[in-house]
N, C-alpha and C. Protein backbone atom coordinates (compact mmCIF):
# COMPACT_ATOMS: atom_id res chain seq x y z
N UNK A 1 -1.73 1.82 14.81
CA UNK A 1 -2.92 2.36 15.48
C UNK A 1 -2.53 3.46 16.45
N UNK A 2 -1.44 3.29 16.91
CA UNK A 2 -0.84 4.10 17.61
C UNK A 2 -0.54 5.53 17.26
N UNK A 3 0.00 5.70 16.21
CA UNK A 3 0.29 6.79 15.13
C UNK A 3 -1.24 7.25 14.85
N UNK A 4 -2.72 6.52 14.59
CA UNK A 4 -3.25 7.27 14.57
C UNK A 4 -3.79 8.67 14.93
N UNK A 5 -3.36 8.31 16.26
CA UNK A 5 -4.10 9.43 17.42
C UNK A 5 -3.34 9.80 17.86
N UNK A 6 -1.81 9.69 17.30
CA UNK A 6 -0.81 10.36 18.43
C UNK A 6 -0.67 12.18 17.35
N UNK A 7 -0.36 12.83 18.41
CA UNK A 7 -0.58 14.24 18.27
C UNK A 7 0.39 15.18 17.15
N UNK A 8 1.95 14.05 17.27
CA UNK A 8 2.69 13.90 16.03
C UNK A 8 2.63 12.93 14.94
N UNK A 9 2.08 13.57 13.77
CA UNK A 9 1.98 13.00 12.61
C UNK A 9 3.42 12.39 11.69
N UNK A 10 4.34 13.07 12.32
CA UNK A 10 5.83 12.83 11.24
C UNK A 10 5.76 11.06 10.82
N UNK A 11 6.21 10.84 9.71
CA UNK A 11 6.44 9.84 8.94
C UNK A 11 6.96 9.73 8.05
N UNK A 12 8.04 8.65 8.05
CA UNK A 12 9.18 9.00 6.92
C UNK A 12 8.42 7.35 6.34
N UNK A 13 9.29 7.65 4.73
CA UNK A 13 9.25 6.24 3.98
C UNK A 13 9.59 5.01 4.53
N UNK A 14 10.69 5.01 5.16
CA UNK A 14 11.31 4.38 6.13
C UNK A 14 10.37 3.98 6.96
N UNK A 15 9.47 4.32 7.60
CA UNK A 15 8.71 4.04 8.97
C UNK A 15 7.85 3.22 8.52
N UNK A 16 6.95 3.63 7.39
CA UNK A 16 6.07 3.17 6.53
C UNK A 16 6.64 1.51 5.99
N UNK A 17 7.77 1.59 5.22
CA UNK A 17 7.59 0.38 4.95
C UNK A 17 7.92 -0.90 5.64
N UNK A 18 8.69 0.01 6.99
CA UNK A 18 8.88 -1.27 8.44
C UNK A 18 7.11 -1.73 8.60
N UNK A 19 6.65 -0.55 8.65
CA UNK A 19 5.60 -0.96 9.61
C UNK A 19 4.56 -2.29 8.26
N UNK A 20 5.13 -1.69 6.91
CA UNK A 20 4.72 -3.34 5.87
C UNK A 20 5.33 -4.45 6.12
N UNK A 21 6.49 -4.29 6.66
CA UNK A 21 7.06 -5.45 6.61
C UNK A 21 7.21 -6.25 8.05
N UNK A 22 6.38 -5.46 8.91
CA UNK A 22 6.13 -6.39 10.35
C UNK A 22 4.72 -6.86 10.02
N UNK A 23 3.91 -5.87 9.15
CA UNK A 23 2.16 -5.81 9.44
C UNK A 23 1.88 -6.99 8.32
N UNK A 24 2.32 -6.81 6.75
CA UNK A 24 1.93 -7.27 6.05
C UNK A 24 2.70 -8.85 5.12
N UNK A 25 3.88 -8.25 5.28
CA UNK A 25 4.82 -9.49 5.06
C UNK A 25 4.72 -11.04 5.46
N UNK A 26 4.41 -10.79 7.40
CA UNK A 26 4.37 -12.21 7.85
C UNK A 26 3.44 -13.00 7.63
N UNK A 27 2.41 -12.59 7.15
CA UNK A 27 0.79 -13.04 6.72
C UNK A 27 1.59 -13.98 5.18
N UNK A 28 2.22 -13.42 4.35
CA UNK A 28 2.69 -13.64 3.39
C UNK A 28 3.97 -15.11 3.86
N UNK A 29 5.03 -14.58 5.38
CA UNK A 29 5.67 -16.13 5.14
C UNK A 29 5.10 -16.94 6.10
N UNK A 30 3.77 -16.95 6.37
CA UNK A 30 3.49 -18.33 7.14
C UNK A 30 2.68 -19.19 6.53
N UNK A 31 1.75 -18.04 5.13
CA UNK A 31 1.29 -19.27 3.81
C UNK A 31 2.87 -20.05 3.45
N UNK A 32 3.52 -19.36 3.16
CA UNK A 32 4.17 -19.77 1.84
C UNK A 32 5.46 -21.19 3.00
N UNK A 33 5.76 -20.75 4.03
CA UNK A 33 6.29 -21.63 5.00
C UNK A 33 5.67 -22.76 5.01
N UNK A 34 4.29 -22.62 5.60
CA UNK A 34 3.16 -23.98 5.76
C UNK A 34 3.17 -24.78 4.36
N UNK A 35 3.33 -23.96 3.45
CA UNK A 35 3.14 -24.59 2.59
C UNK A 35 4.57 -25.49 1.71
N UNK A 36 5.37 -24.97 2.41
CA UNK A 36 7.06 -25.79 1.38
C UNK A 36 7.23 -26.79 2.88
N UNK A 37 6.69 -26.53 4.19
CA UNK A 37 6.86 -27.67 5.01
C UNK A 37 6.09 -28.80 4.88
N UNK A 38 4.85 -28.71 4.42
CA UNK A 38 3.93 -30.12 3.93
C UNK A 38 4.58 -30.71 2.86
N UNK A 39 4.92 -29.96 2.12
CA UNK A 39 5.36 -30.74 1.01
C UNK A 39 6.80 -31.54 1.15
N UNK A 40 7.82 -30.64 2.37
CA UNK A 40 9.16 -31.75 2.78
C UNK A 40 9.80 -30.69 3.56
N UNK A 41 10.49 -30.56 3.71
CA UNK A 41 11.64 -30.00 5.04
C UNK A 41 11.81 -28.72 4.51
N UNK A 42 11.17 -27.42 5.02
CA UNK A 42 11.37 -26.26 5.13
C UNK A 42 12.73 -25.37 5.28
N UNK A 43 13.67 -26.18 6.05
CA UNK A 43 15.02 -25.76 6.15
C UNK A 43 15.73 -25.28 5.65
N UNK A 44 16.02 -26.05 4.63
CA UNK A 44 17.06 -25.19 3.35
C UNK A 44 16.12 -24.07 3.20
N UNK A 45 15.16 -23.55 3.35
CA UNK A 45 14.57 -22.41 2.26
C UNK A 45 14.18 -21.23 3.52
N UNK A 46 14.44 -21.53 4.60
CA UNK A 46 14.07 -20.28 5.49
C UNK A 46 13.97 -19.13 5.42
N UNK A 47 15.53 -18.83 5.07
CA UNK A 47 16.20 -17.76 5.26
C UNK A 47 15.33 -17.09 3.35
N UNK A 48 15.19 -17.56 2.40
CA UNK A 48 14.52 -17.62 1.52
C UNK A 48 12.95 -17.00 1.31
N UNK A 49 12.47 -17.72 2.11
CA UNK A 49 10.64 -17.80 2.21
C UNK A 49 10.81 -15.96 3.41
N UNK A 50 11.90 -16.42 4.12
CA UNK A 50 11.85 -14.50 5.12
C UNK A 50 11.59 -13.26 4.01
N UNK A 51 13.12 -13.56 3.08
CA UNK A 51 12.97 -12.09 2.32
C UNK A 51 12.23 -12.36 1.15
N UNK A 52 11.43 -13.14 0.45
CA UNK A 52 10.62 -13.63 -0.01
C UNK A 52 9.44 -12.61 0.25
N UNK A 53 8.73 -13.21 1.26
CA UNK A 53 7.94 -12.72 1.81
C UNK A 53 7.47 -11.57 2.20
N UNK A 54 8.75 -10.85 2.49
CA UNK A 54 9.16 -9.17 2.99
C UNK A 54 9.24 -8.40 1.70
N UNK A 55 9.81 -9.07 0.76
CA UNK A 55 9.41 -8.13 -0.72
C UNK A 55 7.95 -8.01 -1.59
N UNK A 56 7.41 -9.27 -1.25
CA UNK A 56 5.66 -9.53 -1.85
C UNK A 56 5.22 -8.72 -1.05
N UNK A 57 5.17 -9.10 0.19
CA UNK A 57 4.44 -8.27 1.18
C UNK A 57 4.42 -6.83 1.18
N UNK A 58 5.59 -5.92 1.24
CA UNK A 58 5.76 -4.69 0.70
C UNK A 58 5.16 -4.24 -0.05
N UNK A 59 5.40 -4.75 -1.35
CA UNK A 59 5.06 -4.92 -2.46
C UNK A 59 3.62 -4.94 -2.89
N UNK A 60 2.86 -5.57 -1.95
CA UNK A 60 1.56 -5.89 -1.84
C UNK A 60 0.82 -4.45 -1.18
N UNK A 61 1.09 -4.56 0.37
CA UNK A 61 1.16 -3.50 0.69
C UNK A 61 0.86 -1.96 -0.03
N UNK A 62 2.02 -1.66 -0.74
CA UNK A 62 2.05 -0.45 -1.47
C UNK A 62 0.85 -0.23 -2.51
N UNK A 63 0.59 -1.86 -2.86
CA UNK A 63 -0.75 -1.79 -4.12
C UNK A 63 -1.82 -1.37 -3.64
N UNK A 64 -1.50 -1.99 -2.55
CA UNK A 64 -2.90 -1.42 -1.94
C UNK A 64 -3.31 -0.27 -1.52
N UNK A 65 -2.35 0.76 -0.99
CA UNK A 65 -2.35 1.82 -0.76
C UNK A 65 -2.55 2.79 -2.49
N UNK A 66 -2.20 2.30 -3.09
CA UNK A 66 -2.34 3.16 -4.58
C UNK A 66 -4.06 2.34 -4.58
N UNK A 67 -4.59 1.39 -4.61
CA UNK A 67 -5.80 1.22 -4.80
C UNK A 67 -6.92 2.21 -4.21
N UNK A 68 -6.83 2.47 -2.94
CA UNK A 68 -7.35 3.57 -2.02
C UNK A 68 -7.53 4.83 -2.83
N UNK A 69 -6.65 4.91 -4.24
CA UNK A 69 -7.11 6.17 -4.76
C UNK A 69 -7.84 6.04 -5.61
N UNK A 70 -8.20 4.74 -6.01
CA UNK A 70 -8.94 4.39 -7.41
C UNK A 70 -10.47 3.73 -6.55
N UNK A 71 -10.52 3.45 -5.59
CA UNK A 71 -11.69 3.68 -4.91
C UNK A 71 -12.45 2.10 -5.50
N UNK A 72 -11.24 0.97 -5.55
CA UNK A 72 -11.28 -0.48 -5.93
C UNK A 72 -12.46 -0.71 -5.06
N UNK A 73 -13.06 -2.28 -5.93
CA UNK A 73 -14.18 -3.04 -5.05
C UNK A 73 -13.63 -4.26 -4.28
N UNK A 74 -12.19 -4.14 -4.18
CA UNK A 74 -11.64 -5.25 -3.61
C UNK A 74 -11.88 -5.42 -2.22
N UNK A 75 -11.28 -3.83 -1.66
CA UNK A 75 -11.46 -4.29 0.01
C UNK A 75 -11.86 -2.44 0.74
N UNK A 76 -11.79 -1.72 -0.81
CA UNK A 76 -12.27 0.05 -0.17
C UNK A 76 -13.68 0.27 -0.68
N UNK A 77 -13.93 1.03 0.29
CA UNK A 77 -15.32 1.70 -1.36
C UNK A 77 -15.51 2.73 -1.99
N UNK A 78 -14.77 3.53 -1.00
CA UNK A 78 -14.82 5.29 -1.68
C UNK A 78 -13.13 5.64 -1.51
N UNK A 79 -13.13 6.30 -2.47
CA UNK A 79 -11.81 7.06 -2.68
C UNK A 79 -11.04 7.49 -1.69
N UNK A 80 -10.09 7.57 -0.61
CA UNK A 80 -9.61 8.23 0.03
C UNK A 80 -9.49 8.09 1.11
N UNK A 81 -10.37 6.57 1.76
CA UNK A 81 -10.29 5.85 3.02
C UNK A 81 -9.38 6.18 3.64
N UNK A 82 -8.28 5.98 3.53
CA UNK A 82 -7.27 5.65 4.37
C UNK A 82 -6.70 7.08 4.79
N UNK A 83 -7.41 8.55 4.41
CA UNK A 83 -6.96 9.51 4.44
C UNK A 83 -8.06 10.29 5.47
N UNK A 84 -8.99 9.55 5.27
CA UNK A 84 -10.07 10.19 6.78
C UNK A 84 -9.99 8.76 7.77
N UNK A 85 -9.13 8.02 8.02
CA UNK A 85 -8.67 7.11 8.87
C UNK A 85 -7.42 7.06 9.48
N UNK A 86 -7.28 7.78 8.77
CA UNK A 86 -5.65 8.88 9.40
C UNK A 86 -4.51 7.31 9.52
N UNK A 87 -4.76 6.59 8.10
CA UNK A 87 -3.66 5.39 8.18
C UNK A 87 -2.36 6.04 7.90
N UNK A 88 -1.40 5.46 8.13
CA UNK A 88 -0.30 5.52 7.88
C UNK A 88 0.46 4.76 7.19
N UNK A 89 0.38 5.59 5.61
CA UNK A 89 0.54 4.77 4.73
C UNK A 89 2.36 5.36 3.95
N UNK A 90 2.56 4.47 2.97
CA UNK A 90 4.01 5.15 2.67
C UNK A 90 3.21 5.87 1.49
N UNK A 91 2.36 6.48 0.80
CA UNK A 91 2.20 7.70 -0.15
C UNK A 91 2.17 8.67 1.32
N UNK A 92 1.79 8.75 2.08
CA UNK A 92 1.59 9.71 3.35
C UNK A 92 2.98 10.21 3.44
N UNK A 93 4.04 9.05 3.82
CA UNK A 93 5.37 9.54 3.88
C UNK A 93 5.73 10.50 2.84
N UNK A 94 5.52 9.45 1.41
CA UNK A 94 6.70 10.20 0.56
C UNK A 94 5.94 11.89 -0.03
N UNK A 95 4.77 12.05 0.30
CA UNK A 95 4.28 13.21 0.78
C UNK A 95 4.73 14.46 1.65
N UNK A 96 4.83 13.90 2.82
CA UNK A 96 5.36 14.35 3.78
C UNK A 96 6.96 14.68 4.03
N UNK A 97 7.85 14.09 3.19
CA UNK A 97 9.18 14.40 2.50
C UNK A 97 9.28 15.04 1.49
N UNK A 98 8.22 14.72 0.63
CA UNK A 98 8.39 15.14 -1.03
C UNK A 98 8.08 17.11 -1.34
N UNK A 99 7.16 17.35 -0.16
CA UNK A 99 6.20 18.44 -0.33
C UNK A 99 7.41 19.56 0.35
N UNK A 100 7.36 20.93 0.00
CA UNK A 100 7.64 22.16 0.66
C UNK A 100 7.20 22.49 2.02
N UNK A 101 7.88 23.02 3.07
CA UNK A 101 7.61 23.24 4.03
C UNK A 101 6.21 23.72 4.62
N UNK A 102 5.29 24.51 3.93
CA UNK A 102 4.43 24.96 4.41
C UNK A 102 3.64 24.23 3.66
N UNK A 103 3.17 23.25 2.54
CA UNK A 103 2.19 22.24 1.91
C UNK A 103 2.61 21.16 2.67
N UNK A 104 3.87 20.72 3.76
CA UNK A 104 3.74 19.79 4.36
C UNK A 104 2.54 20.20 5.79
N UNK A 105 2.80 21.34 5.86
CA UNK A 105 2.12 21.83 7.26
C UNK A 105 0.64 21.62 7.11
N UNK A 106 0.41 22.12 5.52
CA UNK A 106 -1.05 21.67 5.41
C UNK A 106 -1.74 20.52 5.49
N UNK A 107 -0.86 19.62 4.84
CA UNK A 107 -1.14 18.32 5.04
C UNK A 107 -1.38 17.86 6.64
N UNK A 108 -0.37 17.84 7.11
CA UNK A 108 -0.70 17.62 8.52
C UNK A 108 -1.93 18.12 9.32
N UNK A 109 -2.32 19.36 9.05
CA UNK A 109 -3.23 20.33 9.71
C UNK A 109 -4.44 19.06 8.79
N UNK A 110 -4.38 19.33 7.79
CA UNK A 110 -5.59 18.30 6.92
C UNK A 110 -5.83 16.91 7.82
N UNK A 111 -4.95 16.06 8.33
CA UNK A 111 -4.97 14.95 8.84
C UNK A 111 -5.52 14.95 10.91
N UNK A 112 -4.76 16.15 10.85
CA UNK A 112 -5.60 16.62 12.30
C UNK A 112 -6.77 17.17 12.46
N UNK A 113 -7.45 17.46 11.76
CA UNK A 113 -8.97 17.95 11.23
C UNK A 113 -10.08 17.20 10.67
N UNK A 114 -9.38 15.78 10.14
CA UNK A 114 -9.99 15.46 9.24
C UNK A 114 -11.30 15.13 9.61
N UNK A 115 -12.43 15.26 9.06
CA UNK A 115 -13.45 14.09 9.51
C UNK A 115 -13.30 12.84 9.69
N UNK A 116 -13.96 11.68 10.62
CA UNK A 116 -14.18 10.59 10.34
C UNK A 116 -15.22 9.50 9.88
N UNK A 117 -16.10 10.19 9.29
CA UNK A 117 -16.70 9.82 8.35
C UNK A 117 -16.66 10.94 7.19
N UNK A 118 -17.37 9.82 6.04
CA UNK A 118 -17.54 10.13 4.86
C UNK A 118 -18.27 11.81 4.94
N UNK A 119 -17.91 12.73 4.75
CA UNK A 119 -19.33 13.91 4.43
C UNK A 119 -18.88 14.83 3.46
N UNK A 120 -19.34 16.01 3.32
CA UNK A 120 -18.54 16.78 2.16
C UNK A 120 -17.76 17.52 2.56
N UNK A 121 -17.40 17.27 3.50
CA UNK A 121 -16.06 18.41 4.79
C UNK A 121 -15.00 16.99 3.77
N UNK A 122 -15.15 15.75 4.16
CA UNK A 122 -14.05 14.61 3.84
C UNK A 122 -13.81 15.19 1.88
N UNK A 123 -14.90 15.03 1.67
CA UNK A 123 -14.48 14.56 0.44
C UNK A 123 -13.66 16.00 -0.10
N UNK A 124 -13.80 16.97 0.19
CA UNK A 124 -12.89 18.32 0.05
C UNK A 124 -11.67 18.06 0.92
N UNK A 125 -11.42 17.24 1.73
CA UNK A 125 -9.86 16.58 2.45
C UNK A 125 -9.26 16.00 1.96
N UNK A 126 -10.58 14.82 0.48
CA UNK A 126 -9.37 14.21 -0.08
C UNK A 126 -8.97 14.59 -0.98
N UNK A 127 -9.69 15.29 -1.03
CA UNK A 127 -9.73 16.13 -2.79
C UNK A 127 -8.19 16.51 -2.71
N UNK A 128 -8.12 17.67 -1.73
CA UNK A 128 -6.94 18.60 -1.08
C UNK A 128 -5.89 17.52 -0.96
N UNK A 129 -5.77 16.59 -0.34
CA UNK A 129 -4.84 15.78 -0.50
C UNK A 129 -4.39 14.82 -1.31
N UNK A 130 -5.27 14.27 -2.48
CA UNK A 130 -4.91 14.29 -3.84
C UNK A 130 -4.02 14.81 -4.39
N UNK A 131 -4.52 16.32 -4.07
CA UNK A 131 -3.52 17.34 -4.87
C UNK A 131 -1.98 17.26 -4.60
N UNK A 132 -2.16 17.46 -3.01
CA UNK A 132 -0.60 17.48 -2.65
C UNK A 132 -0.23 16.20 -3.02
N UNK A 133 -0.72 15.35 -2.68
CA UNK A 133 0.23 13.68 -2.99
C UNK A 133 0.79 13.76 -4.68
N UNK A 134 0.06 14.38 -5.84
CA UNK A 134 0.27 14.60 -6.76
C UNK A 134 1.64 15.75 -7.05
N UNK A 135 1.27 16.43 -6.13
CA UNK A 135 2.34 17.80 -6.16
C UNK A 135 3.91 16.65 -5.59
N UNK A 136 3.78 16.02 -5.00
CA UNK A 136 4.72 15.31 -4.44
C UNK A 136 5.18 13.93 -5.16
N UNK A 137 4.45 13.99 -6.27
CA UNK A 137 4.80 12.75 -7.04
C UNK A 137 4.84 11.22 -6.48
N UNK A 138 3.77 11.47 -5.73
CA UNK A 138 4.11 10.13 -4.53
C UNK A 138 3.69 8.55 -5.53
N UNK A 139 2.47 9.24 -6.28
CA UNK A 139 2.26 7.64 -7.14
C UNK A 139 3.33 7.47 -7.92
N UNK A 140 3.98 8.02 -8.53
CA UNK A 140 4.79 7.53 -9.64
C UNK A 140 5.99 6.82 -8.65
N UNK A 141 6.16 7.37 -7.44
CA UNK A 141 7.09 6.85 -6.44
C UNK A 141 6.75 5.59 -5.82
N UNK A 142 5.57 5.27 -5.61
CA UNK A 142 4.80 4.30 -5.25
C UNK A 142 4.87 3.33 -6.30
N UNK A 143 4.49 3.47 -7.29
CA UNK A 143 4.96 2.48 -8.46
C UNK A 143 5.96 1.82 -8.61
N UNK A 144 6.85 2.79 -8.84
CA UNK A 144 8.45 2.50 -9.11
C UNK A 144 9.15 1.82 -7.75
N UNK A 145 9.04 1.71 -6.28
CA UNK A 145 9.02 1.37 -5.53
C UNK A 145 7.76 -0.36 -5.47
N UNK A 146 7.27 -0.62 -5.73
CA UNK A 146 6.53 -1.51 -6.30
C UNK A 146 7.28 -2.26 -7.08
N UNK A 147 7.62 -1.80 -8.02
CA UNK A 147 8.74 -2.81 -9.22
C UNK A 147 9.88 -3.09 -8.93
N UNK A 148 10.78 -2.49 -7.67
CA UNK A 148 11.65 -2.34 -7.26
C UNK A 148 11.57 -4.05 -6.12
N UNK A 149 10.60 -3.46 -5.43
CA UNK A 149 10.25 -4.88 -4.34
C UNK A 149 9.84 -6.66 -4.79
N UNK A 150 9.15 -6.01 -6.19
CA UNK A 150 9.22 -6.84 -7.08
C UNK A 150 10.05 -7.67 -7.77
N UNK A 151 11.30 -7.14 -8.30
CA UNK A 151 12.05 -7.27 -9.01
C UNK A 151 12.93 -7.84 -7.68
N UNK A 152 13.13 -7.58 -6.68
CA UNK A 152 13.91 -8.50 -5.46
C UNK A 152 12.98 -9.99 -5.03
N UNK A 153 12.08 -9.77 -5.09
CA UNK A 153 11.10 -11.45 -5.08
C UNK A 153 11.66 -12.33 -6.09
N UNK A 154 11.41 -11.73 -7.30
CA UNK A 154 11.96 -12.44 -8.48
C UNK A 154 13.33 -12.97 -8.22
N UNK A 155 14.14 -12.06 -8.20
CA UNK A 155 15.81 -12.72 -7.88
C UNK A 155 15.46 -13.53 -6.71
N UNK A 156 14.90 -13.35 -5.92
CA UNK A 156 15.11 -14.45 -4.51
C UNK A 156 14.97 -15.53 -5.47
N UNK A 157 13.98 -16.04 -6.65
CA UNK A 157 13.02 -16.92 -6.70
C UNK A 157 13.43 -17.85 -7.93
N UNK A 158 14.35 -16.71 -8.72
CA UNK A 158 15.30 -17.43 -9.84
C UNK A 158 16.73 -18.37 -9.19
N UNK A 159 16.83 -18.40 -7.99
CA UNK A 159 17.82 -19.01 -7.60
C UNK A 159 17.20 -20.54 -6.95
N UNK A 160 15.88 -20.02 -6.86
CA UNK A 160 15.42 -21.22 -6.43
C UNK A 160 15.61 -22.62 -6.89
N UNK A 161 15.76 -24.14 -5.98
CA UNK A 161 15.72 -25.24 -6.69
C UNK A 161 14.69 -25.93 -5.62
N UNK A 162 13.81 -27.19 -6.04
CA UNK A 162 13.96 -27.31 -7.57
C UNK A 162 12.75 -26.62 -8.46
N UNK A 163 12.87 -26.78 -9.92
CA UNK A 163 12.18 -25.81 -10.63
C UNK A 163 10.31 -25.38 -10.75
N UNK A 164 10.04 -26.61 -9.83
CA UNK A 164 8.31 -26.74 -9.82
C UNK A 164 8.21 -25.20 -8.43
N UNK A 165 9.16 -25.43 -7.34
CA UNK A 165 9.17 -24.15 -6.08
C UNK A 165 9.35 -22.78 -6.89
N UNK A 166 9.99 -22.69 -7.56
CA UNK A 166 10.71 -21.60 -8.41
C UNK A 166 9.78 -20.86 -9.38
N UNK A 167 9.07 -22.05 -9.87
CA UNK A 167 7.56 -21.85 -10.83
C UNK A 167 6.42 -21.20 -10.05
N UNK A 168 6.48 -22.29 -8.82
CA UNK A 168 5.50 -21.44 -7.79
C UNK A 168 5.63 -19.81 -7.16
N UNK A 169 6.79 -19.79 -6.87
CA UNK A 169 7.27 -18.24 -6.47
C UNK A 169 7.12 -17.15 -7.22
N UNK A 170 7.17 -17.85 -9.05
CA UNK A 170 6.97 -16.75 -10.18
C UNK A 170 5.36 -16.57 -10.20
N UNK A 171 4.48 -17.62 -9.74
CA UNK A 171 3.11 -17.23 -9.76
C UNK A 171 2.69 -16.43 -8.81
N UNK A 172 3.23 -16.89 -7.34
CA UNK A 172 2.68 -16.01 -6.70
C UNK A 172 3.23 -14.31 -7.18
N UNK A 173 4.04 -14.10 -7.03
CA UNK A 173 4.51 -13.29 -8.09
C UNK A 173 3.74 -12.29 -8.83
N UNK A 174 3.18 -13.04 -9.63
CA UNK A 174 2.54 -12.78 -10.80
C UNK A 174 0.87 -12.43 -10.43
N UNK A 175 0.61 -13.44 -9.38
CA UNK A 175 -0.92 -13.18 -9.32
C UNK A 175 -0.99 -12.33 -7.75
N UNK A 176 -0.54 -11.97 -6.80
CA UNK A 176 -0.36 -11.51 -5.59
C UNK A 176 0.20 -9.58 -5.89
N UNK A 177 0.58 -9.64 -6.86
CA UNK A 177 1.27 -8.51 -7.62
C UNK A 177 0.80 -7.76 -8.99
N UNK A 178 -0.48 -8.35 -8.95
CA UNK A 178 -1.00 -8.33 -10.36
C UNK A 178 -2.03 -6.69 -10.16
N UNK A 179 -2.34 -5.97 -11.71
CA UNK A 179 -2.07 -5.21 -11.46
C UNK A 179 -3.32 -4.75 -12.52
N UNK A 180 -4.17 -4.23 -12.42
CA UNK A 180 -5.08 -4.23 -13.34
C UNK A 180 -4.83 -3.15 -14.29
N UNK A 181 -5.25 -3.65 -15.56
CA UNK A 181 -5.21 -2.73 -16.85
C UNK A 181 -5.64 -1.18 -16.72
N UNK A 182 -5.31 -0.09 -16.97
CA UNK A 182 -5.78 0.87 -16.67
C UNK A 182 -6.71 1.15 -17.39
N UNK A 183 -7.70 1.63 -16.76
CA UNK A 183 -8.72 2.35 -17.27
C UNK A 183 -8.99 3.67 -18.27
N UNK A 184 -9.41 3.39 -19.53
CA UNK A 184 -9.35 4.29 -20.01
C UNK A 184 -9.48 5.66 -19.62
N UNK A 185 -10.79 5.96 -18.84
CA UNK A 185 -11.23 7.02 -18.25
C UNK A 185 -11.68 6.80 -17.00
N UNK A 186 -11.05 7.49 -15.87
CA UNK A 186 -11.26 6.76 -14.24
C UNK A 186 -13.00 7.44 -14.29
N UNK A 187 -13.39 6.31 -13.33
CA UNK A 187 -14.88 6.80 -13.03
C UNK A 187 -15.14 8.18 -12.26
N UNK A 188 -16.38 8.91 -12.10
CA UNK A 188 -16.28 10.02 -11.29
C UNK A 188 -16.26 9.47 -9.46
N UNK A 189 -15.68 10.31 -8.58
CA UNK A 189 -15.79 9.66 -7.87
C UNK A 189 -17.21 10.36 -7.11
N UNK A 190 -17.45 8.89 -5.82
CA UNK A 190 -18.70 9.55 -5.76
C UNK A 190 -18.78 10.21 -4.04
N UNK A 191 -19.20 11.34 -4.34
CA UNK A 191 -19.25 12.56 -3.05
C UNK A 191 -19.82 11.97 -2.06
N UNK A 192 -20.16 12.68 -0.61
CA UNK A 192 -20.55 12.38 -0.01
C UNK A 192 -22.91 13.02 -0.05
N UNK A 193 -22.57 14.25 -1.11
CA UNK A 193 -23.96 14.67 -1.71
C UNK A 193 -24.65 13.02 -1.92
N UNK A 194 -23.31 12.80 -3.15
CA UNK A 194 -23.67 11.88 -3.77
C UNK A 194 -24.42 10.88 -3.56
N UNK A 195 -24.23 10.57 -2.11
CA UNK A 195 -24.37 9.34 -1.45
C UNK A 195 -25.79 9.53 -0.91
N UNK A 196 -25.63 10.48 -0.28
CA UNK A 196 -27.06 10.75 0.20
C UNK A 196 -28.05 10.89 -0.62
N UNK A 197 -28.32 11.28 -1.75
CA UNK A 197 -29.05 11.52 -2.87
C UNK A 197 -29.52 10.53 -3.49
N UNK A 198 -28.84 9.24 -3.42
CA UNK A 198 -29.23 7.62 -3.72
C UNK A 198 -29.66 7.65 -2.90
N UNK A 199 -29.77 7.77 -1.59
CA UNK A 199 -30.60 7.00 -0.21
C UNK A 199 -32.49 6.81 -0.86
């Protein structure tokens, strides 16, 4: 929250995914803790359920930030939230690394300008920053970074004993990480005209 309003925008990948793995991770080991301590002595698995947790969570994290562009009914509603909310997300980073010196400048100038609400000033902000995040290859980075955090849950989870905990870790896994089929043809998204024009 801090980073919102502070006057320097810089953000590396690095910053981004600390700030997943303080923000979003621990939410992730105090289910999964509460839950191997009811069932018997948490101990052996501490150190376990930590980086456990820190890779889902990440992991999670990042999905969500790629959802923000698909303008999901899970927890966004319009395309680009998190870009007239001036979050600080890791596509922001690998943006902000990925891009040429003067398309990074724009970006920034874009994020210091932005509107904060929805209007057609925003939706030409996200438009514009679409572009660059694209110019910067940040989803395909976002992905692959995704499978990466993934693929470290899993190894935590194949070492696991005994095999019913191990089963459980591959579900959460599986359903916490899950990933919807792509869409043949993404929907249009809808403007801020748009919006008003239903009223």
């Amino acid at each position: 929250m801090l980073w919102r309003d502070a006057a320097d925008k810089s953000l590396t990948a690095l910053d981004a995914l600390k700030i997943y793995a303080l923000k979003t991770a621990p939410a992730f080991e105090a289910a999964l803790y509460s839950g191997i301590r009811l069932a018997s002595s948490a101990e052996p698995y501490e150190k376990m359920i930590a980086e456990f947790s820190k890779n889902v969570g990440v992991a999670f994290q990042i999905l969500n930030d790629l959802k923000d562009w698909d303008g999901d009914s899970d927890n966004k509603l319009v395309v680009g939230q998190d870009v007239l909310s001036a979050r600080p997300t890791l596509l922001l980073a690998l943006a902000l690394e990925g891009l040429p010196a003067a398309e990074k400048e724009e970006l920034l100038s874009l994020l210091r300008e932005r509107p904060r609400v929805r209007t057609e000033q925003g939706d030409q902000t996200v438009a514009r920053v679409r572009q660059l995040f694209d110019r910067a290859s940040v989803f395909a980075k976002a992905d692959k970074l995704v499978e990466k955090f993934r693929a470290k849950a899993e190894a935590l989870a194949d070492e696991v004993e005994p095999v019913e905990l191990r089963e459980l870790l591959y579900y959460l896994v599986d359903s916490v990480l899950e990933r919807p089929a792509p869409a043949p043809e993404p929907e249009p998204v809808t403007t801020y005209h748009q919006l008003q024009m239903n009223r």
